[in-house]
PDB file of N, CA and C in Angstrom:
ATOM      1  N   UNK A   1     -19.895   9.452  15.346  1.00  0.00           N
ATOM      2  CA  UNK A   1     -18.972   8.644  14.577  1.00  0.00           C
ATOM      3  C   UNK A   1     -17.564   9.164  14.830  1.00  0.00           C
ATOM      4  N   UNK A   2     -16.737   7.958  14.986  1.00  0.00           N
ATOM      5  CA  UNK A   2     -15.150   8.793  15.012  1.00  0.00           C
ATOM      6  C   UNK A   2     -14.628   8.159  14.161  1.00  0.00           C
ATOM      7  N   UNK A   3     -14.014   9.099  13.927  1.00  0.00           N
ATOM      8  CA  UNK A   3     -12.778   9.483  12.618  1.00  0.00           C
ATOM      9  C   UNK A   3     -11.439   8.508  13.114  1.00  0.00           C
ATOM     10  N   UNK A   4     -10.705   8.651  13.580  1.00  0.00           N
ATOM     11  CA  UNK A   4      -9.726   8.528  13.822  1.00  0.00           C
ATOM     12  C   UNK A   4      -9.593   8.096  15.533  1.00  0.00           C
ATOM     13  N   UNK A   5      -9.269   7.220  16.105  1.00  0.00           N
ATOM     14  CA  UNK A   5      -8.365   6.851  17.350  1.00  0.00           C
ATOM     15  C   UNK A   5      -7.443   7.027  17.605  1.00  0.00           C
ATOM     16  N   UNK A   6      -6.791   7.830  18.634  1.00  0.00           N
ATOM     17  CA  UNK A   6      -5.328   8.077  18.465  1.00  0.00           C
ATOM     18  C   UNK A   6      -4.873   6.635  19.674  1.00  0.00           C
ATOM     19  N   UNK A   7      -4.193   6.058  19.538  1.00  0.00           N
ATOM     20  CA  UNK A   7      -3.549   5.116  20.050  1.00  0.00           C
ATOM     21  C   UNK A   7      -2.095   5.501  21.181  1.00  0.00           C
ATOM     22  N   UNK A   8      -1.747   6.020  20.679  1.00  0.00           N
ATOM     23  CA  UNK A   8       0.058   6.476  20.663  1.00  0.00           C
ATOM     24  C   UNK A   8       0.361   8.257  20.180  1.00  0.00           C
ATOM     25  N   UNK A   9       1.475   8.094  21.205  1.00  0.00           N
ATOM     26  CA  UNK A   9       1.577   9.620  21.003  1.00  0.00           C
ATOM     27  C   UNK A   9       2.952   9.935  21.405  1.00  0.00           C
ATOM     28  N   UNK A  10       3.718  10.456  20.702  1.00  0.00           N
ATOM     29  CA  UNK A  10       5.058  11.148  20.936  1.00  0.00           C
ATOM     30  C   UNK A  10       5.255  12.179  20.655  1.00  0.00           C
ATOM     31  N   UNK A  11       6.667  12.941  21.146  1.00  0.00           N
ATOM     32  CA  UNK A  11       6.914  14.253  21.016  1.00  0.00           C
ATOM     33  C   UNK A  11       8.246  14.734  20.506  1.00  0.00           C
ATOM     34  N   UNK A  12       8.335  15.442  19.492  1.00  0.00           N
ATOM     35  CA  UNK A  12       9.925  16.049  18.758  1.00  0.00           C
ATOM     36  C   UNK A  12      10.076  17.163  18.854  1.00  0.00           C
ATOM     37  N   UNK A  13      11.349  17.447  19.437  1.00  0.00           N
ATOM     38  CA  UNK A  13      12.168  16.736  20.466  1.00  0.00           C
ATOM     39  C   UNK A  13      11.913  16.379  21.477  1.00  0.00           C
ATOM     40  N   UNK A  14      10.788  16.744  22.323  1.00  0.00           N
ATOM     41  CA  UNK A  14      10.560  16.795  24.079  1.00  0.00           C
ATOM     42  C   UNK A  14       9.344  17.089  23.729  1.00  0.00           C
ATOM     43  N   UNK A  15       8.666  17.023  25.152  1.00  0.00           N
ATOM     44  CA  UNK A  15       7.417  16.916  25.384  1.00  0.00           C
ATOM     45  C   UNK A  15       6.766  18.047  25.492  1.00  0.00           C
ATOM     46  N   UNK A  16       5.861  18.588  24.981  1.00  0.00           N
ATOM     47  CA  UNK A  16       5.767  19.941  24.448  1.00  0.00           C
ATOM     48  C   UNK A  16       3.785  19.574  24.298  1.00  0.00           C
ATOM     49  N   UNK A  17       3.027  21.403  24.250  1.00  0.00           N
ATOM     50  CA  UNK A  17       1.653  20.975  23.996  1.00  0.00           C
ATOM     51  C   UNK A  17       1.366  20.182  23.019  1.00  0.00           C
ATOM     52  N   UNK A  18       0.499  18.615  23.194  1.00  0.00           N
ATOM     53  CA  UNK A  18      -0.381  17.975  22.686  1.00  0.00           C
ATOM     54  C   UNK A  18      -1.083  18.605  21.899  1.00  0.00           C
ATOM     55  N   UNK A  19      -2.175  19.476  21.983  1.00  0.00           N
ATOM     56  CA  UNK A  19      -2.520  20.123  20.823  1.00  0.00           C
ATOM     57  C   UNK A  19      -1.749  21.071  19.983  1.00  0.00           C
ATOM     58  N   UNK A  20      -1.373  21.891  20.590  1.00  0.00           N
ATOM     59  CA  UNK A  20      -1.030  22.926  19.970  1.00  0.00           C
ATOM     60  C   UNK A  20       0.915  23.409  20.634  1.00  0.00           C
ATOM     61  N   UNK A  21       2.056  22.723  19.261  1.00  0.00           N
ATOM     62  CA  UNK A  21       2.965  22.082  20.163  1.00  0.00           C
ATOM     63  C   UNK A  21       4.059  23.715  20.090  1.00  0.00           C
ATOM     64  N   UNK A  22       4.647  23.875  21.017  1.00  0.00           N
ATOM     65  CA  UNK A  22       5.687  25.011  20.932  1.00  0.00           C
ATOM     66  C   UNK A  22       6.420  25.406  19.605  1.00  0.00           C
ATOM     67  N   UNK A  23       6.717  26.521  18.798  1.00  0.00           N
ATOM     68  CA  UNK A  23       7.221  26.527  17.206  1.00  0.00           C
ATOM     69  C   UNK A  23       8.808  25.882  17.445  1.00  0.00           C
ATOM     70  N   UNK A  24       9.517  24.862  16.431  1.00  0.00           N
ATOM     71  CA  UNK A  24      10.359  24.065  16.163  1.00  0.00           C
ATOM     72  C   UNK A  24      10.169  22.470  17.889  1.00  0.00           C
ATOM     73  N   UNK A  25       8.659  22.122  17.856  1.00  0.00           N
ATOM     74  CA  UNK A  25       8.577  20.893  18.440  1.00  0.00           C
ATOM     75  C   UNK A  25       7.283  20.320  17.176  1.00  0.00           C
ATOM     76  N   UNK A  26       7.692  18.823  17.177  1.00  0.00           N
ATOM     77  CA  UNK A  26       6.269  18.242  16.724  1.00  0.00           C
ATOM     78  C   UNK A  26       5.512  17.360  17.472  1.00  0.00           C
ATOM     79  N   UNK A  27       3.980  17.006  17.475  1.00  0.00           N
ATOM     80  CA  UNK A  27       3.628  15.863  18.035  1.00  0.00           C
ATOM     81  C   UNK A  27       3.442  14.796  17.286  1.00  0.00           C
ATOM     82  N   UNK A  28       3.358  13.574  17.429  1.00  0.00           N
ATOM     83  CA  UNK A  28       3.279  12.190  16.331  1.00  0.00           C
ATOM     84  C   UNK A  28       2.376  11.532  17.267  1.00  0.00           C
ATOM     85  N   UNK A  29       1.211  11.516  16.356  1.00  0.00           N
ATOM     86  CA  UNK A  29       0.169  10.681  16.690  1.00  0.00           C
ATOM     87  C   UNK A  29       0.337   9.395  16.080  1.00  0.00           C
ATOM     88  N   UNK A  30       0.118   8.191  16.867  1.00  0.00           N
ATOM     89  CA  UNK A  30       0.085   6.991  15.869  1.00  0.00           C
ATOM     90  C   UNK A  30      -1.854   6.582  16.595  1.00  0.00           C
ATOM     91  N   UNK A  31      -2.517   6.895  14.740  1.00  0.00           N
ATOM     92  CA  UNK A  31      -4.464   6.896  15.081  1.00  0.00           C
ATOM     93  C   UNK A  31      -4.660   5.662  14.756  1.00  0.00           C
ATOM     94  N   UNK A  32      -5.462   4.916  14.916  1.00  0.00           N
ATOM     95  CA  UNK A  32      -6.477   3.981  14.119  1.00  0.00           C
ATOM     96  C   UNK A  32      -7.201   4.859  13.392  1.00  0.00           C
ATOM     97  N   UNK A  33      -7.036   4.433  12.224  1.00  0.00           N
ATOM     98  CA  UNK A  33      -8.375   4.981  10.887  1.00  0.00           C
ATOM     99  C   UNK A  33      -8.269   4.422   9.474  1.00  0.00           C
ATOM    100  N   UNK A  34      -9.452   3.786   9.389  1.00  0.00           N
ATOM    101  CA  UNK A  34      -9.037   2.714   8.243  1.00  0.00           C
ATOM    102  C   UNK A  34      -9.339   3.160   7.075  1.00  0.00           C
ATOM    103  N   UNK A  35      -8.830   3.720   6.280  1.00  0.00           N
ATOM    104  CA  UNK A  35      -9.249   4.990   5.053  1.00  0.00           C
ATOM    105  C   UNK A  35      -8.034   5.180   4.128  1.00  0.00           C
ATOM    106  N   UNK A  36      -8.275   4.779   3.162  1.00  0.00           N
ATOM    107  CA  UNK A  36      -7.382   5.062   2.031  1.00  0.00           C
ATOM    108  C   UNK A  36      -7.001   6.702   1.692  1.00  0.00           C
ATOM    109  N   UNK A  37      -6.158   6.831   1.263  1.00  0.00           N
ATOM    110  CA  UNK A  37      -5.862   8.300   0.678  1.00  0.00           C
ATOM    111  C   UNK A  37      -5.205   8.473  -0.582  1.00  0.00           C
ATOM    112  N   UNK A  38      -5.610   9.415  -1.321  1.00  0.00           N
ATOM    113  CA  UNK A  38      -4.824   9.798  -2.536  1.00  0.00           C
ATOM    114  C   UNK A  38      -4.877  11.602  -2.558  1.00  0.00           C
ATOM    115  N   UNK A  39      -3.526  11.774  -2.695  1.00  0.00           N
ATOM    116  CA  UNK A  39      -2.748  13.028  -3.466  1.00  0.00           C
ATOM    117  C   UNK A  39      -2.456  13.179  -4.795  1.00  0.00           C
ATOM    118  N   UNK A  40      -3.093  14.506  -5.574  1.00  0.00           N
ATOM    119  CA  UNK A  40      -2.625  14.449  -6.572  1.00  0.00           C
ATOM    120  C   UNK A  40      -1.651  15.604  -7.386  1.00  0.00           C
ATOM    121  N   UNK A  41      -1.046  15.888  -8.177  1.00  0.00           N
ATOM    122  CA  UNK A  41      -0.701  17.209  -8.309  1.00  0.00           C
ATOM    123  C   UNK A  41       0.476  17.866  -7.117  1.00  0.00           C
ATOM    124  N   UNK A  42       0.239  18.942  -6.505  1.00  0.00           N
ATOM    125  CA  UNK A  42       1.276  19.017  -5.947  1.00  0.00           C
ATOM    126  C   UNK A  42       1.169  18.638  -4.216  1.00  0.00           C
ATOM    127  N   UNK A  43       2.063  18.676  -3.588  1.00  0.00           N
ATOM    128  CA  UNK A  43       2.216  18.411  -2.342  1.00  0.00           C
ATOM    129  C   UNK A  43       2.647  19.343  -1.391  1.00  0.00           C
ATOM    130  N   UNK A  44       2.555  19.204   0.290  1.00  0.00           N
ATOM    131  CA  UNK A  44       3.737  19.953   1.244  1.00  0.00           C
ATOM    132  C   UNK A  44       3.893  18.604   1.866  1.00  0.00           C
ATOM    133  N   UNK A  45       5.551  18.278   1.379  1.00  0.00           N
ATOM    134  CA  UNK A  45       6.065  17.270   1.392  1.00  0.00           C
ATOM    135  C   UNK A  45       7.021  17.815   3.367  1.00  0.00           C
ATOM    136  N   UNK A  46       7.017  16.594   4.305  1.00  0.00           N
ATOM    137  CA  UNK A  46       7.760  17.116   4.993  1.00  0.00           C
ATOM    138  C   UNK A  46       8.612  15.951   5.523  1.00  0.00           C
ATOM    139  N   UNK A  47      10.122  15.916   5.949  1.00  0.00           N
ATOM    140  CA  UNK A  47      11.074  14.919   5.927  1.00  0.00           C
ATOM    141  C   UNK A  47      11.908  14.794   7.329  1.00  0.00           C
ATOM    142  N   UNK A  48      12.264  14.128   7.442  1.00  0.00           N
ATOM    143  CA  UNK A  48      13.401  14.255   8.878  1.00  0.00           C
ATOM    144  C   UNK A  48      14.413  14.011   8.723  1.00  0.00           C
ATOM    145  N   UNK A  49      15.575  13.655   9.420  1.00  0.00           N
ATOM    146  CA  UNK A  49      16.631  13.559   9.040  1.00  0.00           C
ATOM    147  C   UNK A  49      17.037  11.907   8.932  1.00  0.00           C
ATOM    148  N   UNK A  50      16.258  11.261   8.890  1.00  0.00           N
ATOM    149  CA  UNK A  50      15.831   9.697   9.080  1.00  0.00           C
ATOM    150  C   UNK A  50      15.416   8.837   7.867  1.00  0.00           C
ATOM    151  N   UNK A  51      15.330   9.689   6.993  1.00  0.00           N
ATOM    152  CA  UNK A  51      14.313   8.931   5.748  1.00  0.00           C
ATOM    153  C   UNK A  51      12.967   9.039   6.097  1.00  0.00           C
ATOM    154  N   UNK A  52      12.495   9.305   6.962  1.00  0.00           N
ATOM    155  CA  UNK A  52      11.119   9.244   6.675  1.00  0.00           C
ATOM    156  C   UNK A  52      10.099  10.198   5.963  1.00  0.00           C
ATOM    157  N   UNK A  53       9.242  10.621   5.130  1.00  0.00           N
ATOM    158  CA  UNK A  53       8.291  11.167   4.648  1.00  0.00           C
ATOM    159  C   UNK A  53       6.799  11.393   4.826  1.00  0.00           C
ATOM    160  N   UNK A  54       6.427  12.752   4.968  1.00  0.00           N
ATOM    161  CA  UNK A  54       5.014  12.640   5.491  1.00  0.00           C
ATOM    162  C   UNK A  54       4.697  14.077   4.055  1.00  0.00           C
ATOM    163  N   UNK A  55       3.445  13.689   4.533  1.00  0.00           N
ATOM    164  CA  UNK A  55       2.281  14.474   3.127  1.00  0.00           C
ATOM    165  C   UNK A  55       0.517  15.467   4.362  1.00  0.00           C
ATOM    166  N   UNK A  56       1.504  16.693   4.006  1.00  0.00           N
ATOM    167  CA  UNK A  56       0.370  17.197   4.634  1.00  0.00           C
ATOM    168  C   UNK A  56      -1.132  17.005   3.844  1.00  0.00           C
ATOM    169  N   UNK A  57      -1.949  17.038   5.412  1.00  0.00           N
ATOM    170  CA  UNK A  57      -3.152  16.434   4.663  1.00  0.00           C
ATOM    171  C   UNK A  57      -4.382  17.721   5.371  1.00  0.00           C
ATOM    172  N   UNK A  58      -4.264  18.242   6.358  1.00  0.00           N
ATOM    173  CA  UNK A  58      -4.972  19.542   6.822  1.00  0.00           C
ATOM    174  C   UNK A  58      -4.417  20.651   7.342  1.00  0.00           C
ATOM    175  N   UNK A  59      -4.890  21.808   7.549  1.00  0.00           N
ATOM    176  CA  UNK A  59      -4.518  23.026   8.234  1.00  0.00           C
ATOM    177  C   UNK A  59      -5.400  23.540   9.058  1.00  0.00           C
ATOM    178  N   UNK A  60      -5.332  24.695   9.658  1.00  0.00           N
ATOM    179  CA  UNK A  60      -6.092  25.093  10.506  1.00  0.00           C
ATOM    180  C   UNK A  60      -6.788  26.208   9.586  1.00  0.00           C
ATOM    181  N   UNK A  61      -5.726  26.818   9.131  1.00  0.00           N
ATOM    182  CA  UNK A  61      -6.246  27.904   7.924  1.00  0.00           C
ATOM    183  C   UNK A  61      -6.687  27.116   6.900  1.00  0.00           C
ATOM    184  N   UNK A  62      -6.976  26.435   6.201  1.00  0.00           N
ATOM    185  CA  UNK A  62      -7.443  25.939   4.921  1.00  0.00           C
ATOM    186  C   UNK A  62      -6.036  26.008   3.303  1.00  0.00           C
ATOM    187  N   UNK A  63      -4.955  27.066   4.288  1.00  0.00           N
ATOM    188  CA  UNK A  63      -3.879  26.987   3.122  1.00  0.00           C
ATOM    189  C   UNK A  63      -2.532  26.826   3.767  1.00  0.00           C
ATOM    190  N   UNK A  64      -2.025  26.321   2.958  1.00  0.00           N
ATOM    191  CA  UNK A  64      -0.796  25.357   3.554  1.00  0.00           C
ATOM    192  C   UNK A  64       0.295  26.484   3.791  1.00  0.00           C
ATOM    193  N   UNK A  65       1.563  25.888   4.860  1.00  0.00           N
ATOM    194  CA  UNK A  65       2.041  27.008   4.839  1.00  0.00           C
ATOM    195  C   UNK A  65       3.805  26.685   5.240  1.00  0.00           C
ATOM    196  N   UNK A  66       4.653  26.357   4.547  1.00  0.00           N
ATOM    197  CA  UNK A  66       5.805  25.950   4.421  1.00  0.00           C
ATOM    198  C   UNK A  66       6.559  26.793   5.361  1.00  0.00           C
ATOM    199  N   UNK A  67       6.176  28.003   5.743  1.00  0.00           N
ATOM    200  CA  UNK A  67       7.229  28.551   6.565  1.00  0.00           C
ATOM    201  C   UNK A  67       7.222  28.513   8.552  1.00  0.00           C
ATOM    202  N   UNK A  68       7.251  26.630   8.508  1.00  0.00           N
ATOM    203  CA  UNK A  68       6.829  26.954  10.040  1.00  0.00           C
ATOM    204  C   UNK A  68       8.766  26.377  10.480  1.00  0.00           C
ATOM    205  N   UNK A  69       8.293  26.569  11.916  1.00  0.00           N
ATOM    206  CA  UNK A  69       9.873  26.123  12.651  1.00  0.00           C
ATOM    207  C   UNK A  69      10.053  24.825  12.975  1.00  0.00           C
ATOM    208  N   UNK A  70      11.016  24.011  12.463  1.00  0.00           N
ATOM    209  CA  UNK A  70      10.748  22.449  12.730  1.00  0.00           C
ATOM    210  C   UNK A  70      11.964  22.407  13.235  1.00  0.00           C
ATOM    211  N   UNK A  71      12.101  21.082  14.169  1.00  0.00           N
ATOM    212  CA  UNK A  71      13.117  20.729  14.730  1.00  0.00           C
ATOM    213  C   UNK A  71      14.426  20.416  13.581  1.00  0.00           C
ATOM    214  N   UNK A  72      15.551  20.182  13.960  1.00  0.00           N
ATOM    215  CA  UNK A  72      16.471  20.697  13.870  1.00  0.00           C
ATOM    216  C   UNK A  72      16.852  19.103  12.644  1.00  0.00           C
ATOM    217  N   UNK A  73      17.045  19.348  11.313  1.00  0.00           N
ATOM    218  CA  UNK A  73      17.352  18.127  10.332  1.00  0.00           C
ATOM    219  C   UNK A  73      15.602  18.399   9.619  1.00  0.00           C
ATOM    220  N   UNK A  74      14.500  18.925  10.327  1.00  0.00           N
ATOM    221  CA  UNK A  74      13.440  18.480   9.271  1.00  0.00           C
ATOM    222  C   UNK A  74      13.188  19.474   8.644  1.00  0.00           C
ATOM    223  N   UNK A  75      12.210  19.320   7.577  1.00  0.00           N
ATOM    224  CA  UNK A  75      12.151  20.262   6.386  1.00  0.00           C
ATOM    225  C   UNK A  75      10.816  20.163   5.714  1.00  0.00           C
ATOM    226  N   UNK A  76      10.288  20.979   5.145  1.00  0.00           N
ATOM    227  CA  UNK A  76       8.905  21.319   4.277  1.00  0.00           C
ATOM    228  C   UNK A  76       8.948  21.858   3.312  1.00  0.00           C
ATOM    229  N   UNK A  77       8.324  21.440   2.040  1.00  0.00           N
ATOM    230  CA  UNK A  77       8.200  22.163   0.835  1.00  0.00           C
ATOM    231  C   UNK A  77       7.695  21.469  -0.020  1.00  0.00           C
ATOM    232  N   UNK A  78       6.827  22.550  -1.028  1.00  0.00           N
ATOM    233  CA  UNK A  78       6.146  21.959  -2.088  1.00  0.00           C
ATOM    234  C   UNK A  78       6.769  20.528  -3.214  1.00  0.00           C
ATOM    235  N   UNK A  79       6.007  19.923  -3.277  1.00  0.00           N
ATOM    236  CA  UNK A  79       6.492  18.600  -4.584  1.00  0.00           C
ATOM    237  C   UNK A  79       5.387  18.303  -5.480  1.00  0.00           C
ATOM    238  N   UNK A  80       6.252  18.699  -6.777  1.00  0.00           N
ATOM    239  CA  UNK A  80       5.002  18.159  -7.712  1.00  0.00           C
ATOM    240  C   UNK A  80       5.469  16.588  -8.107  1.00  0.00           C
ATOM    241  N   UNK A  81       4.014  15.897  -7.655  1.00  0.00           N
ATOM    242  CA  UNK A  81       3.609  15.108  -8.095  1.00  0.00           C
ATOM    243  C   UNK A  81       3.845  14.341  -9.619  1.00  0.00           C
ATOM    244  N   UNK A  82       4.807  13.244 -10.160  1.00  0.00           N
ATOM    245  CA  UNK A  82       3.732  12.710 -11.105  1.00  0.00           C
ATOM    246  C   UNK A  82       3.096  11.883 -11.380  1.00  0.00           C
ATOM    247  N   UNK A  83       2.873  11.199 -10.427  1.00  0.00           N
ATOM    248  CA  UNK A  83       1.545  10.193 -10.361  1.00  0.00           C
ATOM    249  C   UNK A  83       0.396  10.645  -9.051  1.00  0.00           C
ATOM    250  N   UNK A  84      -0.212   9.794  -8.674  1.00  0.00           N
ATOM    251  CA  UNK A  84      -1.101  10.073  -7.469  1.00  0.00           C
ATOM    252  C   UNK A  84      -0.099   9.420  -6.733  1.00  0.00           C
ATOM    253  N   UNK A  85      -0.245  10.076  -5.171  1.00  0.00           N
ATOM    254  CA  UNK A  85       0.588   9.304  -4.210  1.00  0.00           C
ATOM    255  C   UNK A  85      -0.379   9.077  -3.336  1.00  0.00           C
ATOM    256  N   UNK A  86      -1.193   7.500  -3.208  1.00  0.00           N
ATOM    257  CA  UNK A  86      -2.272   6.547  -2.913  1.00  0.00           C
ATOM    258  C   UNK A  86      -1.259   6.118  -1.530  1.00  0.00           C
ATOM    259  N   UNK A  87      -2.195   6.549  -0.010  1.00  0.00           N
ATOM    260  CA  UNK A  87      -1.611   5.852   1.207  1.00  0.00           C
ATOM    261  C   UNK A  87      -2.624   4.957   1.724  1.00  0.00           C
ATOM    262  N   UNK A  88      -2.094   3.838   2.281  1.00  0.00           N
ATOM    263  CA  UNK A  88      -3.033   3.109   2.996  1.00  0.00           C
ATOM    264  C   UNK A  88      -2.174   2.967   4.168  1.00  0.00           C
ATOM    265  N   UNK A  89      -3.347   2.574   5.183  1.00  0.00           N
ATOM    266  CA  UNK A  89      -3.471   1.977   6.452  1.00  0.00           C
ATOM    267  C   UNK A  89      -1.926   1.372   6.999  1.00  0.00           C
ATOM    268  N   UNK A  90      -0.937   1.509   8.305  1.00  0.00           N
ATOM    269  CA  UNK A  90      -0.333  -0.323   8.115  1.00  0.00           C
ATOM    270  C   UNK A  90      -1.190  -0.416   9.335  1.00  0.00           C
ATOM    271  N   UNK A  91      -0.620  -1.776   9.851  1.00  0.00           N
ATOM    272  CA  UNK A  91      -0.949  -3.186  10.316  1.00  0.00           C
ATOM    273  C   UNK A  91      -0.948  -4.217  10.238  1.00  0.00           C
ATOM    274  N   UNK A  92      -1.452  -5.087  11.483  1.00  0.00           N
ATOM    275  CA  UNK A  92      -1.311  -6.375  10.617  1.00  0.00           C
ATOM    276  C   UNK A  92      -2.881  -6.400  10.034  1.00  0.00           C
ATOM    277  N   UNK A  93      -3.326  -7.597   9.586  1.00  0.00           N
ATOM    278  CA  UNK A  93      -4.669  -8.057   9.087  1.00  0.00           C
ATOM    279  C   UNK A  93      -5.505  -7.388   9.472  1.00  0.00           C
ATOM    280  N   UNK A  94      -6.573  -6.641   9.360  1.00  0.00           N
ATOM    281  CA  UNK A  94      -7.581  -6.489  10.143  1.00  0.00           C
ATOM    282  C   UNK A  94      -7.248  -4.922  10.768  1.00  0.00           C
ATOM    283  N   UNK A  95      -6.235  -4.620  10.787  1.00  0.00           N
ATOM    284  CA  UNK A  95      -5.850  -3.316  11.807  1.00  0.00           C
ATOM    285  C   UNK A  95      -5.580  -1.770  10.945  1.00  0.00           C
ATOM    286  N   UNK A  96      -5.982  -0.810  10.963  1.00  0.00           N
ATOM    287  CA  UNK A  96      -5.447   0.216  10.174  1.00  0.00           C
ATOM    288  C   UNK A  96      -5.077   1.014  11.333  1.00  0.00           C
ATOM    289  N   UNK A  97      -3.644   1.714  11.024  1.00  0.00           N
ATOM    290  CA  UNK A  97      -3.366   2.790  11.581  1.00  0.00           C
ATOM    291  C   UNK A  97      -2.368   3.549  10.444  1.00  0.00           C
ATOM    292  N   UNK A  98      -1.744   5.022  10.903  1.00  0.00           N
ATOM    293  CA  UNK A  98      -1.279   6.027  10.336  1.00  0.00           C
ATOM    294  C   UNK A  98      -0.912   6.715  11.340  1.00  0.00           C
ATOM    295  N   UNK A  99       0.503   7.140  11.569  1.00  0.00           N
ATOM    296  CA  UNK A  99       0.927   7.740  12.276  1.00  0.00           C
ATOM    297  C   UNK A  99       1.014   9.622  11.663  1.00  0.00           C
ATOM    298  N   UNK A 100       0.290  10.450  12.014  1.00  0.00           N
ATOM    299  CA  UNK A 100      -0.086  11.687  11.786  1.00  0.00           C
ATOM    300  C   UNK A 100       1.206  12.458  12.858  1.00  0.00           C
ATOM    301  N   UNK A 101       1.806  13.846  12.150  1.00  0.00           N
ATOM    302  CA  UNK A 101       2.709  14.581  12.505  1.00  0.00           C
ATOM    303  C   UNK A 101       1.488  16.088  12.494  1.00  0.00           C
ATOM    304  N   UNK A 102       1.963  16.823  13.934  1.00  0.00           N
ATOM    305  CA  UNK A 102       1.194  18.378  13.919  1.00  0.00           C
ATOM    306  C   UNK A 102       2.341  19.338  14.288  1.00  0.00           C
ATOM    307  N   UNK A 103       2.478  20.501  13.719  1.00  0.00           N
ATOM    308  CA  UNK A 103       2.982  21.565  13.773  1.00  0.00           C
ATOM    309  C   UNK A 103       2.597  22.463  14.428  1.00  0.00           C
ATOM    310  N   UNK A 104       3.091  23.436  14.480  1.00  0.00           N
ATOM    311  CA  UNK A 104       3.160  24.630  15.428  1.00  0.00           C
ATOM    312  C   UNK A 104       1.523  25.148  14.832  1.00  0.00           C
ATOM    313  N   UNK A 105       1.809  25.202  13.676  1.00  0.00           N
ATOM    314  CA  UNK A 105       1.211  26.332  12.817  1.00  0.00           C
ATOM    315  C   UNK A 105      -0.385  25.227  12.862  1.00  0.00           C
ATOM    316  N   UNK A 106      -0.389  24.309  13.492  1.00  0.00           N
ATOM    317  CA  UNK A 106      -1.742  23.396  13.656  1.00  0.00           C
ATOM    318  C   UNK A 106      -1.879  22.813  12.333  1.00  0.00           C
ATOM    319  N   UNK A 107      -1.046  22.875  11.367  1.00  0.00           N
ATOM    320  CA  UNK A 107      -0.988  21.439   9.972  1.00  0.00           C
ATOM    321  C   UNK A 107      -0.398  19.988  10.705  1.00  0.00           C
ATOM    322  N   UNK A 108      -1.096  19.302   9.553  1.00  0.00           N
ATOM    323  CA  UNK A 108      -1.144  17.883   9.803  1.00  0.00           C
ATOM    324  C   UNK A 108      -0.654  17.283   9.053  1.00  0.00           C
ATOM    325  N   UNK A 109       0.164  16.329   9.075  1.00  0.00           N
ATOM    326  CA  UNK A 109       1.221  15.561   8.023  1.00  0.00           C
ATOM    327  C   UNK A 109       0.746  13.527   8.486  1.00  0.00           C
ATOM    328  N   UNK A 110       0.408  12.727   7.275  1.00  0.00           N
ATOM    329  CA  UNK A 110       0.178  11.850   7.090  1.00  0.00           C
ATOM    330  C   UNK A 110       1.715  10.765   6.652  1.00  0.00           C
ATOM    331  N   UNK A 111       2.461  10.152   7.983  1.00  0.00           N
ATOM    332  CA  UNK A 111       3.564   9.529   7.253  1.00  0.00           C
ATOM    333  C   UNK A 111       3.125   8.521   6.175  1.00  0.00           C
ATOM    334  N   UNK A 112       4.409   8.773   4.854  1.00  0.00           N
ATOM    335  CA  UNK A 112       3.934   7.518   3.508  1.00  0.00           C
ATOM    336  C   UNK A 112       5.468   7.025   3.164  1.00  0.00           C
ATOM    337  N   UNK A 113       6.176   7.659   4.010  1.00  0.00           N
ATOM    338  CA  UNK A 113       7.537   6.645   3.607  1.00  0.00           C
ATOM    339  C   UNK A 113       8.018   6.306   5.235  1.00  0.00           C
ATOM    340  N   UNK A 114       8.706   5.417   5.691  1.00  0.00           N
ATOM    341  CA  UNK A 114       8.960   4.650   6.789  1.00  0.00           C
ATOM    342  C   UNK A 114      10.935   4.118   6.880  1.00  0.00           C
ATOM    343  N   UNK A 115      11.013   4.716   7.034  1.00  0.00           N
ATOM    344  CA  UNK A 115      12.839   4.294   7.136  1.00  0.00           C
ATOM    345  C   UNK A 115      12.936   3.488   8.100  1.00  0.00           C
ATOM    346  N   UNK A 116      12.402   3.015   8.929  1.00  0.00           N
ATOM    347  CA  UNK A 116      12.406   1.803  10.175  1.00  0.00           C
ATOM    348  C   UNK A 116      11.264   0.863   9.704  1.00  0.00           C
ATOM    349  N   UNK A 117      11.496  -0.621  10.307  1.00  0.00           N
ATOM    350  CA  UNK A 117      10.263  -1.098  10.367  1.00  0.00           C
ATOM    351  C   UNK A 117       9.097  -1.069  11.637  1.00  0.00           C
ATOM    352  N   UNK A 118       9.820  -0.666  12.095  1.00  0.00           N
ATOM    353  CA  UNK A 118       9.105  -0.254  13.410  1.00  0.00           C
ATOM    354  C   UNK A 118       9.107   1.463  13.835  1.00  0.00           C
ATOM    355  N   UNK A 119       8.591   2.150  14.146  1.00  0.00           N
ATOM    356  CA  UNK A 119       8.525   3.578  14.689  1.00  0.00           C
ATOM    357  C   UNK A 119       9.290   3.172  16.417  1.00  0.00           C
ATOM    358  N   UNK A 120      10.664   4.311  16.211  1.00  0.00           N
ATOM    359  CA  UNK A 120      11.710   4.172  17.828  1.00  0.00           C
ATOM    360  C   UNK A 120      10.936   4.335  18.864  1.00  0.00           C
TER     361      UNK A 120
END
């Protein structure tokens, strides 16, 4: 069974390891995976200099870890929550995807806010 399809794939700033990306580069996966999500309580909220927002969702270690090197405008840190922050899928009809952000440190960030309507 698979989880996730990765479709699309970019690199911040430059093109840097796919898995495992150089400290202050990220990779941006845009997956197919049609799966709702909810956060509750607190977060590792991470931002760019763009408006956009992502919500880490795994690690490699099992504990999150705010002190990695990100390119140059982005940022990480805890947010408490006060509601659940519930992500779904976009697409059109029929289609789920989620564009997923990875770090140095091998965490995974789920974008839930979008400052473009389109990804550049």
């Amino acid at each position: 069974m698979e989880l996730a399809q990765p479709v699309a794939i970019d690199y911040i700033p430059d093109k840097t390891n796919m898995l495992k990306p150089e400290p202050g580069h990220l990779v941006v996966k845009t997956i197919r995976k049609c799966q709702f999500m909810r956060f509750e309580d607190v977060i590792v909220q991470m931002t760019d200099n763009k408006g956009n927002f992502y919500v880490m969702h795994a690690t490699e270690t099992g504990e999150p870890n705010v002190h990695v090197t990100l390119p140059e405008g982005w940022t990480v840190k805890q947010v408490a929550l006060e509601e659940p922050l519930m992500l779904s899928p976009f697409g059109s009809p029929g289609e789920c995807y989620y564009n997923v952000v990875g770090d140095h440190l091998g965490q995974g960030y789920h974008q839930y806010v979008f400052a473009e309507d389109i990804y550049p």
